[in-house]
N, C-alpha and C. Protein backbone atom coordinates (compact mmCIF):
# COMPACT_ATOMS: atom_id res chain seq x y z
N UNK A 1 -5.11 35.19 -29.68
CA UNK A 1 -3.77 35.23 -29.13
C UNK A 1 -3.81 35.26 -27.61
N UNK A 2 -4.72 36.27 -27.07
CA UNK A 2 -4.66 35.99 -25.42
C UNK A 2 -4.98 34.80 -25.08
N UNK A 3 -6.57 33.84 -25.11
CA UNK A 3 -7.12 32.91 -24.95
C UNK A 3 -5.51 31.69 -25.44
N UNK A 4 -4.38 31.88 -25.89
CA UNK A 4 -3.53 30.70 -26.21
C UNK A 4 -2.46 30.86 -25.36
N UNK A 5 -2.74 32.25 -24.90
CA UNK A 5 -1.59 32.24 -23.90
C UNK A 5 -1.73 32.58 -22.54
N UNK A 6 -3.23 32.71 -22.22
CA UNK A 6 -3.88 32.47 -20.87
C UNK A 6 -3.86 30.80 -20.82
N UNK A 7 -4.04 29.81 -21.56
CA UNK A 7 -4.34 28.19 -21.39
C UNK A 7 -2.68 27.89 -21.84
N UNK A 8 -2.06 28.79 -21.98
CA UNK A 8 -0.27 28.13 -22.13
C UNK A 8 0.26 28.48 -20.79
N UNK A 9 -0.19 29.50 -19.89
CA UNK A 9 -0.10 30.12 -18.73
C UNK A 9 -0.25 28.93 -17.78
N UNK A 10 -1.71 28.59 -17.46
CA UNK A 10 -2.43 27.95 -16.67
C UNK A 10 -2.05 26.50 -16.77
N UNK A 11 -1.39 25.86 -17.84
CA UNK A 11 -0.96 24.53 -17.97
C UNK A 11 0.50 24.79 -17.05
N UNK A 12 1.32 25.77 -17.63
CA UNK A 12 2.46 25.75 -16.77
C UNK A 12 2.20 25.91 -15.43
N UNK A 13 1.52 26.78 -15.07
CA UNK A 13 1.67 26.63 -13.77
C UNK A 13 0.76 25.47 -13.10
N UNK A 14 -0.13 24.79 -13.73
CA UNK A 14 -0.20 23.26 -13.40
C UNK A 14 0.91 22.16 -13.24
N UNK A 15 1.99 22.51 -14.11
CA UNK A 15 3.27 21.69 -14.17
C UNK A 15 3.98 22.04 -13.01
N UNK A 16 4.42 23.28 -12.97
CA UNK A 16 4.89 23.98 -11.21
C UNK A 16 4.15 23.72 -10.29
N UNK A 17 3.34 23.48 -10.60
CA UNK A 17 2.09 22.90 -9.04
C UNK A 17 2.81 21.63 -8.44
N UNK A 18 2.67 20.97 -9.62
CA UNK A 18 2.48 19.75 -9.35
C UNK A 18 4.07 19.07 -9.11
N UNK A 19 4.69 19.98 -9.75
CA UNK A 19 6.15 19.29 -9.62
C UNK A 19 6.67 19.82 -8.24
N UNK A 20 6.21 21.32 -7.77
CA UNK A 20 6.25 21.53 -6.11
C UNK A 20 6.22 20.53 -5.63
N UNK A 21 4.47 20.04 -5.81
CA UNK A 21 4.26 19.48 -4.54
C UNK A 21 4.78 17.86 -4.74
N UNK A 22 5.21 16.97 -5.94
CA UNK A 22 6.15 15.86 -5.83
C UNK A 22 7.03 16.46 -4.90
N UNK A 23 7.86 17.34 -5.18
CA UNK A 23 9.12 17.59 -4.26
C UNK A 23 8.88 17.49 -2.72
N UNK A 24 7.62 18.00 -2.58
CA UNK A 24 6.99 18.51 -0.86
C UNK A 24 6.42 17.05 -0.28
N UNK A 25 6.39 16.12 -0.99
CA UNK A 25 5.53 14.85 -0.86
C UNK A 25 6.61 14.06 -0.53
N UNK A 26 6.12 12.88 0.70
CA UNK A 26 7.29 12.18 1.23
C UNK A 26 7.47 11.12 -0.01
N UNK A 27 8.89 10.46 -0.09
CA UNK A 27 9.59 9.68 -0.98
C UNK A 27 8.50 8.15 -1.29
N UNK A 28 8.72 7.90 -2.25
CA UNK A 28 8.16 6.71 -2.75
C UNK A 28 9.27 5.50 -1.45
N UNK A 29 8.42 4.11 -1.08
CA UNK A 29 8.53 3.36 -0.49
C UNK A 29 10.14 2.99 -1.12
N UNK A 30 10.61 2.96 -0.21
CA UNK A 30 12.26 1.78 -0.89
C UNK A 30 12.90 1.57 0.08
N UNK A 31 13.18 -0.12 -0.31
CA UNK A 31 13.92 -0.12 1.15
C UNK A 31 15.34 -1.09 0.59
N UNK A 32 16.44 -0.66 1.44
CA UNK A 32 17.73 -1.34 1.26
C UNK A 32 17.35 -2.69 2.48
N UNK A 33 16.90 -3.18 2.28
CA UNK A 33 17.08 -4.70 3.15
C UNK A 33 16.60 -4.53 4.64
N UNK A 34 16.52 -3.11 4.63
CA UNK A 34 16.04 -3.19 6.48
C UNK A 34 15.14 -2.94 7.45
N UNK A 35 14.02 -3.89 6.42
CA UNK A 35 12.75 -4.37 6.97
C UNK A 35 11.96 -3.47 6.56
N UNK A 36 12.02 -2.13 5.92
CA UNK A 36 11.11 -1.45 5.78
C UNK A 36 10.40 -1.81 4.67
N UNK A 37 8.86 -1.25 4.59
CA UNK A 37 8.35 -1.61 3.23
C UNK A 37 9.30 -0.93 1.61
N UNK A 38 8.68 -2.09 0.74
CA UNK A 38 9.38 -1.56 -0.44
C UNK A 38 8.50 -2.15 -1.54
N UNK A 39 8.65 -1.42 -2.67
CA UNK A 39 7.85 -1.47 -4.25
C UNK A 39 8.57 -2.09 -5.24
N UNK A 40 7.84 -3.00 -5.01
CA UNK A 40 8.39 -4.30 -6.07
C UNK A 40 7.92 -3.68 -7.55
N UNK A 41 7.29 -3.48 -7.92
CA UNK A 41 6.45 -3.02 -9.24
C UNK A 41 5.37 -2.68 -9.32
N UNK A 42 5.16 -2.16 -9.85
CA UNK A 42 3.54 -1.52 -10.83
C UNK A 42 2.67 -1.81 -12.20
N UNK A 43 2.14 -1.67 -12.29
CA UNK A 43 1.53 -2.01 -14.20
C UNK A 43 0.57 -0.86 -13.57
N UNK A 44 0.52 0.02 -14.94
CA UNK A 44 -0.78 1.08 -15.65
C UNK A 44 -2.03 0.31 -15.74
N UNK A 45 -2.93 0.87 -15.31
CA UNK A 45 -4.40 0.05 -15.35
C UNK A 45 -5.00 1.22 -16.09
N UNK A 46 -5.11 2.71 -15.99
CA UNK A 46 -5.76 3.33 -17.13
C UNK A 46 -4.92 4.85 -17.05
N UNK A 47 -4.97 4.49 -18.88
CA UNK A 47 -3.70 6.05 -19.60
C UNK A 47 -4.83 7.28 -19.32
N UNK A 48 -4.14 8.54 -19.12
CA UNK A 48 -4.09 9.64 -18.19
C UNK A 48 -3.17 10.25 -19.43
N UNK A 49 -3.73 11.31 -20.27
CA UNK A 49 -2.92 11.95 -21.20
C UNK A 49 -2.03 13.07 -20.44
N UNK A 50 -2.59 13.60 -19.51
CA UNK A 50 -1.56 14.42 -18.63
C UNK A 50 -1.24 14.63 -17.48
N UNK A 51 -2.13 13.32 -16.93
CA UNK A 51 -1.43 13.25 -15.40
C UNK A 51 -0.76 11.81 -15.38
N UNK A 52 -0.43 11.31 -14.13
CA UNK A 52 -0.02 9.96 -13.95
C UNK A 52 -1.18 9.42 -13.87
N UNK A 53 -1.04 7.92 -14.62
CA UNK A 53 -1.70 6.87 -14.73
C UNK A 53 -2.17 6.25 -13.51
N UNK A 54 -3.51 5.57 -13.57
CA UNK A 54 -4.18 4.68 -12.11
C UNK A 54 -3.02 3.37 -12.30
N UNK A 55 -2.64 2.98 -11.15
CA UNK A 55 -1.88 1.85 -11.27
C UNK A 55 -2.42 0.81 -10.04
N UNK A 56 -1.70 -0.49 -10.67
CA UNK A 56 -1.48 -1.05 -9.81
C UNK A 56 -0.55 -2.19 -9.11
N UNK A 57 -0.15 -1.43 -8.00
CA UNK A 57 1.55 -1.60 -7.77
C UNK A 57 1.52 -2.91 -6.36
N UNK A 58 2.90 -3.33 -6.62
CA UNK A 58 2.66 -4.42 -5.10
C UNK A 58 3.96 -4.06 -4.41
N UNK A 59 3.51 -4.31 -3.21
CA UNK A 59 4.86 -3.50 -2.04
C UNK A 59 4.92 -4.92 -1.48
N UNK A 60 6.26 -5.04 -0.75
CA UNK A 60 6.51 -6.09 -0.27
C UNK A 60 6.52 -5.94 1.86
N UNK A 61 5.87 -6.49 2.22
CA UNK A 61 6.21 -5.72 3.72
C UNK A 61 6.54 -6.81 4.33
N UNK A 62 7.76 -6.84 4.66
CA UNK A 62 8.39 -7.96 6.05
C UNK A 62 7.57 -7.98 7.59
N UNK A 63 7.36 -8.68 7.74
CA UNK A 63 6.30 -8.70 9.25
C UNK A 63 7.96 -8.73 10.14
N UNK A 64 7.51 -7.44 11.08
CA UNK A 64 8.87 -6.75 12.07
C UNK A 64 8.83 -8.24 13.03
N UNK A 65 7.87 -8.88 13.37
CA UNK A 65 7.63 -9.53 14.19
C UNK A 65 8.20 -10.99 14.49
N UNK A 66 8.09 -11.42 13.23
CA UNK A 66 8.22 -12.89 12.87
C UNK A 66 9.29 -12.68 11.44
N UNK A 67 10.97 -13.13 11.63
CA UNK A 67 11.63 -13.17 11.01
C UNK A 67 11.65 -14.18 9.82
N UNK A 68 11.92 -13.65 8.48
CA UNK A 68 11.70 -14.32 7.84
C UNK A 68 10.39 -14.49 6.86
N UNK A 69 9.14 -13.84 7.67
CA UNK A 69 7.71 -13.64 6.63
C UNK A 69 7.81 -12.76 5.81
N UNK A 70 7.63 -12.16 4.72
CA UNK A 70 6.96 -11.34 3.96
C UNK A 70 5.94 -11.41 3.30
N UNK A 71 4.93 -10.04 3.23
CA UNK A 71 4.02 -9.95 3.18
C UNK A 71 4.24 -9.00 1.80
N UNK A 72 3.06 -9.80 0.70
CA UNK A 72 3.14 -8.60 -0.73
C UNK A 72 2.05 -8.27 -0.91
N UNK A 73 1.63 -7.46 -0.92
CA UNK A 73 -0.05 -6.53 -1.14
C UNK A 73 -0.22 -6.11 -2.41
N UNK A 74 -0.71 -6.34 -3.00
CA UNK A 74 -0.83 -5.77 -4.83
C UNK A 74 -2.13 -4.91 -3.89
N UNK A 75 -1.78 -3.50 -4.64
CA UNK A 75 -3.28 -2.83 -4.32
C UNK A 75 -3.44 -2.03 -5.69
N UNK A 76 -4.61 -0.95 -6.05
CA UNK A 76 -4.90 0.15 -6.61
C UNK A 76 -4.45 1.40 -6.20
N UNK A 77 -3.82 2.14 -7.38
CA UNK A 77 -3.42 3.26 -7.16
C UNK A 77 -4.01 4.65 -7.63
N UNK A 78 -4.75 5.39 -7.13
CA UNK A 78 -5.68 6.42 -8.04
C UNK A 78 -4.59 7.36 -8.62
N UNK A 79 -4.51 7.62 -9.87
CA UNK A 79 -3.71 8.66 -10.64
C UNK A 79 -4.07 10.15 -10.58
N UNK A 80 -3.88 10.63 -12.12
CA UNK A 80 -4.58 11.65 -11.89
C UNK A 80 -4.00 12.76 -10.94
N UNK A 81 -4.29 14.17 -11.14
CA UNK A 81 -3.61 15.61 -10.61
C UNK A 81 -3.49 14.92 -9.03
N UNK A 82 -5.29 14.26 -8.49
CA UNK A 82 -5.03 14.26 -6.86
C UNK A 82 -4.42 13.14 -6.67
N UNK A 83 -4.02 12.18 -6.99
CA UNK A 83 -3.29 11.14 -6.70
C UNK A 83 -1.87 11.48 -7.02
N UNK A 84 -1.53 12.55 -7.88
CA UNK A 84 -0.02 13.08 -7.29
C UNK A 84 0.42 13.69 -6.30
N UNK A 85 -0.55 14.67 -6.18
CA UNK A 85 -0.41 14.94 -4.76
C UNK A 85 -1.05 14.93 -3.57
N UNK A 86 -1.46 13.57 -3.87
CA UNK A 86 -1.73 12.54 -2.64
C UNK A 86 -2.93 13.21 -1.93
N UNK A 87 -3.97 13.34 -2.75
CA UNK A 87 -5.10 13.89 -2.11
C UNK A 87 -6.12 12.86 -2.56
N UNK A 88 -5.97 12.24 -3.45
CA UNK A 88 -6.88 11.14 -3.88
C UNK A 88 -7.46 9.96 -3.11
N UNK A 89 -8.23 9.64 -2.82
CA UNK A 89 -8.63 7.92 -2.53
C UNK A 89 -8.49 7.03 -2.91
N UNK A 90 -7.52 6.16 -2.61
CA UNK A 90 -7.52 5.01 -3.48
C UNK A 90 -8.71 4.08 -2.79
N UNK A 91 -8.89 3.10 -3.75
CA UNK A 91 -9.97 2.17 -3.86
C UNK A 91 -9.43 0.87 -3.05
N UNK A 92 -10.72 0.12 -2.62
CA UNK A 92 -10.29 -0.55 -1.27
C UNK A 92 -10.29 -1.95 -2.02
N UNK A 93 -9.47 -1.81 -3.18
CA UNK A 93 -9.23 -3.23 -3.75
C UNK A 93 -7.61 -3.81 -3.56
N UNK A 94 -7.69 -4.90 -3.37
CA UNK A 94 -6.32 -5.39 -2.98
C UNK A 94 -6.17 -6.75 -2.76
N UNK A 95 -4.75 -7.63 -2.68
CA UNK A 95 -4.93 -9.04 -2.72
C UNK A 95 -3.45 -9.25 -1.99
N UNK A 96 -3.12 -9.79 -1.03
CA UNK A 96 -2.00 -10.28 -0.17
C UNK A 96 -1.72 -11.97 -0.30
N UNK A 97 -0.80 -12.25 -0.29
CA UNK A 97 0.10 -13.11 0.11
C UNK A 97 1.68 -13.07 0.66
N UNK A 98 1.52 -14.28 1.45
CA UNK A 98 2.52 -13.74 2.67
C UNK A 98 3.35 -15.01 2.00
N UNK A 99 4.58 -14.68 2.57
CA UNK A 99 5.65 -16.06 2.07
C UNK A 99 6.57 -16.09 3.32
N UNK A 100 7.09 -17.44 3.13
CA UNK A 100 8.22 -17.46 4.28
C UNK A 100 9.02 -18.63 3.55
N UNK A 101 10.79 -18.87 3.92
CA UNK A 101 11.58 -20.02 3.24
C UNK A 101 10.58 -21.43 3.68
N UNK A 102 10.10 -21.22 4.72
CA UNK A 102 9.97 -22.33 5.19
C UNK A 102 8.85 -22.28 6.31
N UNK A 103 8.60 -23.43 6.99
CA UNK A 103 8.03 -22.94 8.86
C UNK A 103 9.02 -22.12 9.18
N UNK A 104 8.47 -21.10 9.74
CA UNK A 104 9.29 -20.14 11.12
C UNK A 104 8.92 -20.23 12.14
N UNK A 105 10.10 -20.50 13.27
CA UNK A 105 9.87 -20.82 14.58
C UNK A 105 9.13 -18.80 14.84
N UNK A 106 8.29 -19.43 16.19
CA UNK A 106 7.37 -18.16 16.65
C UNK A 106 8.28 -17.41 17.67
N UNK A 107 8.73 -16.22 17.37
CA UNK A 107 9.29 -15.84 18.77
C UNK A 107 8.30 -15.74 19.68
N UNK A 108 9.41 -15.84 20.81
CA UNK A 108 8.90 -15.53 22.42
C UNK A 108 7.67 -14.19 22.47
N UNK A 109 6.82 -14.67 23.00
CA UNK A 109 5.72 -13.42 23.83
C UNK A 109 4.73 -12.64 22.42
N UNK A 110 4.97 -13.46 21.47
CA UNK A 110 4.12 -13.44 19.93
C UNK A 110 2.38 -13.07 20.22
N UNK A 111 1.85 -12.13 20.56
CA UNK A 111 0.61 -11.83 20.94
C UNK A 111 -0.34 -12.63 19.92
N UNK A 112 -1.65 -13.25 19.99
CA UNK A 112 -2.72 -14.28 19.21
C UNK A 112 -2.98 -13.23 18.51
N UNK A 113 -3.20 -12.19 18.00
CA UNK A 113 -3.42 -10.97 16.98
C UNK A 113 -3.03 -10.42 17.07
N UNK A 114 -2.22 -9.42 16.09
CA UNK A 114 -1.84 -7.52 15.95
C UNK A 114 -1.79 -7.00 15.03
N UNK A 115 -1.55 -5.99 15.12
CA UNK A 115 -1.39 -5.39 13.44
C UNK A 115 0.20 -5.92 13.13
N UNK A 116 0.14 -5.71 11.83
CA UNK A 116 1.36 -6.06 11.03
C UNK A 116 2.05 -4.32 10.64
N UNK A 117 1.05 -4.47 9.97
CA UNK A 117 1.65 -2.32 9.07
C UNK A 117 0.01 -2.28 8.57
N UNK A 118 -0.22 -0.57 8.90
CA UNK A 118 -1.22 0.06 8.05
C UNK A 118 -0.58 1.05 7.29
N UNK A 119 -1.65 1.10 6.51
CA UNK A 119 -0.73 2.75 5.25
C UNK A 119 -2.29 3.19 5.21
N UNK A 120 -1.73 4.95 5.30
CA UNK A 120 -2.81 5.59 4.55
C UNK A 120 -3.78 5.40 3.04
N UNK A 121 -4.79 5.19 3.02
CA UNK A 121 -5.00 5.17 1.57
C UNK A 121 -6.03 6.46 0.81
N UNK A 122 -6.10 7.50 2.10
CA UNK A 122 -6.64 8.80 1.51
C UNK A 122 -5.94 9.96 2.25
N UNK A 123 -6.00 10.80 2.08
CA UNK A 123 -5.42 11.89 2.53
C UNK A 123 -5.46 12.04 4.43
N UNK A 124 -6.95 11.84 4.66
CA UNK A 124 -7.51 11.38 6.05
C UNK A 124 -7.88 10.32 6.79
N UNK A 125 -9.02 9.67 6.04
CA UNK A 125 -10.44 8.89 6.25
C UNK A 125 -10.12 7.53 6.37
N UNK A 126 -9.06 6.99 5.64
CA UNK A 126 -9.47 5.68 5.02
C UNK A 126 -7.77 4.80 5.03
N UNK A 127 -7.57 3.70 5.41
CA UNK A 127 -6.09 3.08 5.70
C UNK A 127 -6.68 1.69 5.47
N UNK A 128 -5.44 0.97 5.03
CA UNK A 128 -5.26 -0.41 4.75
C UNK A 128 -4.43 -0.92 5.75
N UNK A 129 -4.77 -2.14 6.17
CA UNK A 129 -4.06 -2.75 7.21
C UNK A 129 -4.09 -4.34 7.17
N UNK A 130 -2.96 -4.96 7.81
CA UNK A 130 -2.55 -6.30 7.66
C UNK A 130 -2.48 -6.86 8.64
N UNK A 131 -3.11 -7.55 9.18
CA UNK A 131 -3.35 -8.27 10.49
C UNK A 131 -3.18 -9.90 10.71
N UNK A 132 -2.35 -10.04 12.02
CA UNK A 132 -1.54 -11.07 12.29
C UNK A 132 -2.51 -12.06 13.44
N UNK A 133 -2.78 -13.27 12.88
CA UNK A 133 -3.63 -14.07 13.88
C UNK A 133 -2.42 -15.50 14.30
N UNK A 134 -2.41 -15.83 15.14
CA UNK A 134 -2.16 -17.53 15.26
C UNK A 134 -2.62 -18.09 15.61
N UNK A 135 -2.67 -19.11 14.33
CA UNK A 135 -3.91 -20.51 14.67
C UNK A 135 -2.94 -21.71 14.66
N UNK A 136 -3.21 -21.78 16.06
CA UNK A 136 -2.06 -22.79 17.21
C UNK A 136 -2.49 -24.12 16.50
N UNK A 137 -4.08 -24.34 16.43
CA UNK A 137 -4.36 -26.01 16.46
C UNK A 137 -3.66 -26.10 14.74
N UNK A 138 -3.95 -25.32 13.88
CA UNK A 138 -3.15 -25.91 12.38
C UNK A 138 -1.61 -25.42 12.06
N UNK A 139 -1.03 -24.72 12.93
CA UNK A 139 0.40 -24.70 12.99
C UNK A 139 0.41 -23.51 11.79
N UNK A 140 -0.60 -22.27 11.95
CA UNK A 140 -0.17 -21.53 10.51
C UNK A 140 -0.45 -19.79 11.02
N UNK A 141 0.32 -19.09 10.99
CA UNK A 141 0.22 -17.48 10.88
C UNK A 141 -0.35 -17.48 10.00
N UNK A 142 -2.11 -16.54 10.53
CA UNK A 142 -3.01 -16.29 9.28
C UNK A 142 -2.80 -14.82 8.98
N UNK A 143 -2.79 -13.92 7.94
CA UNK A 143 -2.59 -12.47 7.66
C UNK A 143 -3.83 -12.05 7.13
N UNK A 144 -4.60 -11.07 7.67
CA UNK A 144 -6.00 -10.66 7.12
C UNK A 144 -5.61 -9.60 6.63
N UNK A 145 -5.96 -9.05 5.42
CA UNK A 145 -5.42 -7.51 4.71
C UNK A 145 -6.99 -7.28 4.65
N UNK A 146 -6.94 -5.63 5.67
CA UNK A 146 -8.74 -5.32 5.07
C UNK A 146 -8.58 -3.75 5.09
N UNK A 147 -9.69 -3.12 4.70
CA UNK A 147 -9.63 -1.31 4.35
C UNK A 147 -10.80 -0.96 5.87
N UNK A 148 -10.26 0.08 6.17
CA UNK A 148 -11.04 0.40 7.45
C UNK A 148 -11.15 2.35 6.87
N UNK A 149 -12.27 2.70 7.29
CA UNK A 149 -12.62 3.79 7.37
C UNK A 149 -13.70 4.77 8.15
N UNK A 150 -13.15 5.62 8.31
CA UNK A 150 -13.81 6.52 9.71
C UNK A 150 -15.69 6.01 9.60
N UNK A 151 -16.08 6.42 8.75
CA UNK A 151 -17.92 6.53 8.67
C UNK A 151 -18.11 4.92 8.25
N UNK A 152 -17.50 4.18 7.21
CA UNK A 152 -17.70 3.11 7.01
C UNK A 152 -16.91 2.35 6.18
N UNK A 153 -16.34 1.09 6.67
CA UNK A 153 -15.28 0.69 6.24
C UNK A 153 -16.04 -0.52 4.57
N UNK A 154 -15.07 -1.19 4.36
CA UNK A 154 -15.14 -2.24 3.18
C UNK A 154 -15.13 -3.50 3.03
N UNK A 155 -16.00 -4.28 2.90
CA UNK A 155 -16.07 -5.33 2.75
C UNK A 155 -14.71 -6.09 2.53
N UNK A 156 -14.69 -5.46 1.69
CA UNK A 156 -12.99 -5.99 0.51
C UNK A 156 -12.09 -6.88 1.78
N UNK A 157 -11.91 -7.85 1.71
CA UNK A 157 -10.36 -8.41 2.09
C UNK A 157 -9.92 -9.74 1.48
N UNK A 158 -8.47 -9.78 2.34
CA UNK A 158 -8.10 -10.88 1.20
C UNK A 158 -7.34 -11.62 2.63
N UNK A 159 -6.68 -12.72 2.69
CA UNK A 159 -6.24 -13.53 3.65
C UNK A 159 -4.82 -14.54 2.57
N UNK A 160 -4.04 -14.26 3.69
CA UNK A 160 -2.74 -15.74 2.91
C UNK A 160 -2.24 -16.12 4.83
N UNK A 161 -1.96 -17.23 4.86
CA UNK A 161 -1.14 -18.25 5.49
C UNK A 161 0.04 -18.53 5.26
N UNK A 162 1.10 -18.92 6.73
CA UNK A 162 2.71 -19.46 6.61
C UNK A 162 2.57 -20.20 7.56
N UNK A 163 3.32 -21.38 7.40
CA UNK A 163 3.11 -22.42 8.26
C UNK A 163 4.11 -22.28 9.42
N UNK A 164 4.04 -22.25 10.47
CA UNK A 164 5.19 -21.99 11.52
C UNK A 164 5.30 -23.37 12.28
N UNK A 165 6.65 -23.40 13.18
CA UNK A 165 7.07 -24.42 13.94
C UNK A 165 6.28 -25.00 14.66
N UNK A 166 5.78 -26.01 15.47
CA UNK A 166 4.95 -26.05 16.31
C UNK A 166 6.11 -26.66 17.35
């Protein structure tokens, strides 16, 4: 009888843990139209009987820069107690493509590289980032998505193209 209600104890207050710290944890990505990133969807990649599932979700990010691009990143999401409350590492797997209606004319004073958006992808150590090149002679904004980290970063990247005005 104790041993069922010391492990009926310790689950609840795993549930109060964890539902704290959702509350204490900044809001999931969403955006009403105004440029900020936002979460198009997710799919479960592996069931988790009592925590949240590893997923993997794609955010959509508008480049602030160049009107009209968006950028969608499908990445990995680590589940699990520390991936609720965002103590986990996610894994430096991921795949981008960028879209636009059409060519987009380049605004004025458009620097030959910058960043686009980085996001954290561990608590400290480790961020994903989307990087903006123009390659003048083929008329195309190239986007490099790669994982960078303090001691040593990741091979992993992925690249998409939009054809702009010349």
């Amino acid at each position: 009888m104790k041993i069922r209600l010391f492990v009926g104890t310790a689950v609840a207050g795993l549930l109060v843990a964890a539902v704290g710290a959702a509350l204490l944890l900044p809001t999931p990505r969403v955006a009403a139209g105004d440029g900020s990133p936002q979460d198009v969807g997710c799919v479960s990649t592996t069931f988790r009987l009592a925590s949240p599932n590893d997923k993997v979700c794609v955010t959509a990010y508008p480049d602030p820069a160049v009107p009209g691009v968006t950028c969608y990143l499908s990445q990995a999401r680590t589940g699990g107690y520390s991936g609720a409350l965002g103590l986990a590492e996610d894994p430096s797997r991921f795949s981008i493509s960028c879209a636009a209606p059409g060519p987009v004319p380049l605004p004025a004073g458009l620097p030959e590289d910058a960043d686009v958006f980085s996001e954290r992808t561990s608590i400290i150590f480790k961020k994903t980032t989307v990087r903006r090149f123009i390659d003048r002679r083929s008329g195309m904004l190239v986007y490099l998505g790669y994982s960078t980290k303090i001691v040593e970063g990741s091979p992993m990247n992925s690249v998409s193209v939009v054809p702009f005005v010349k």
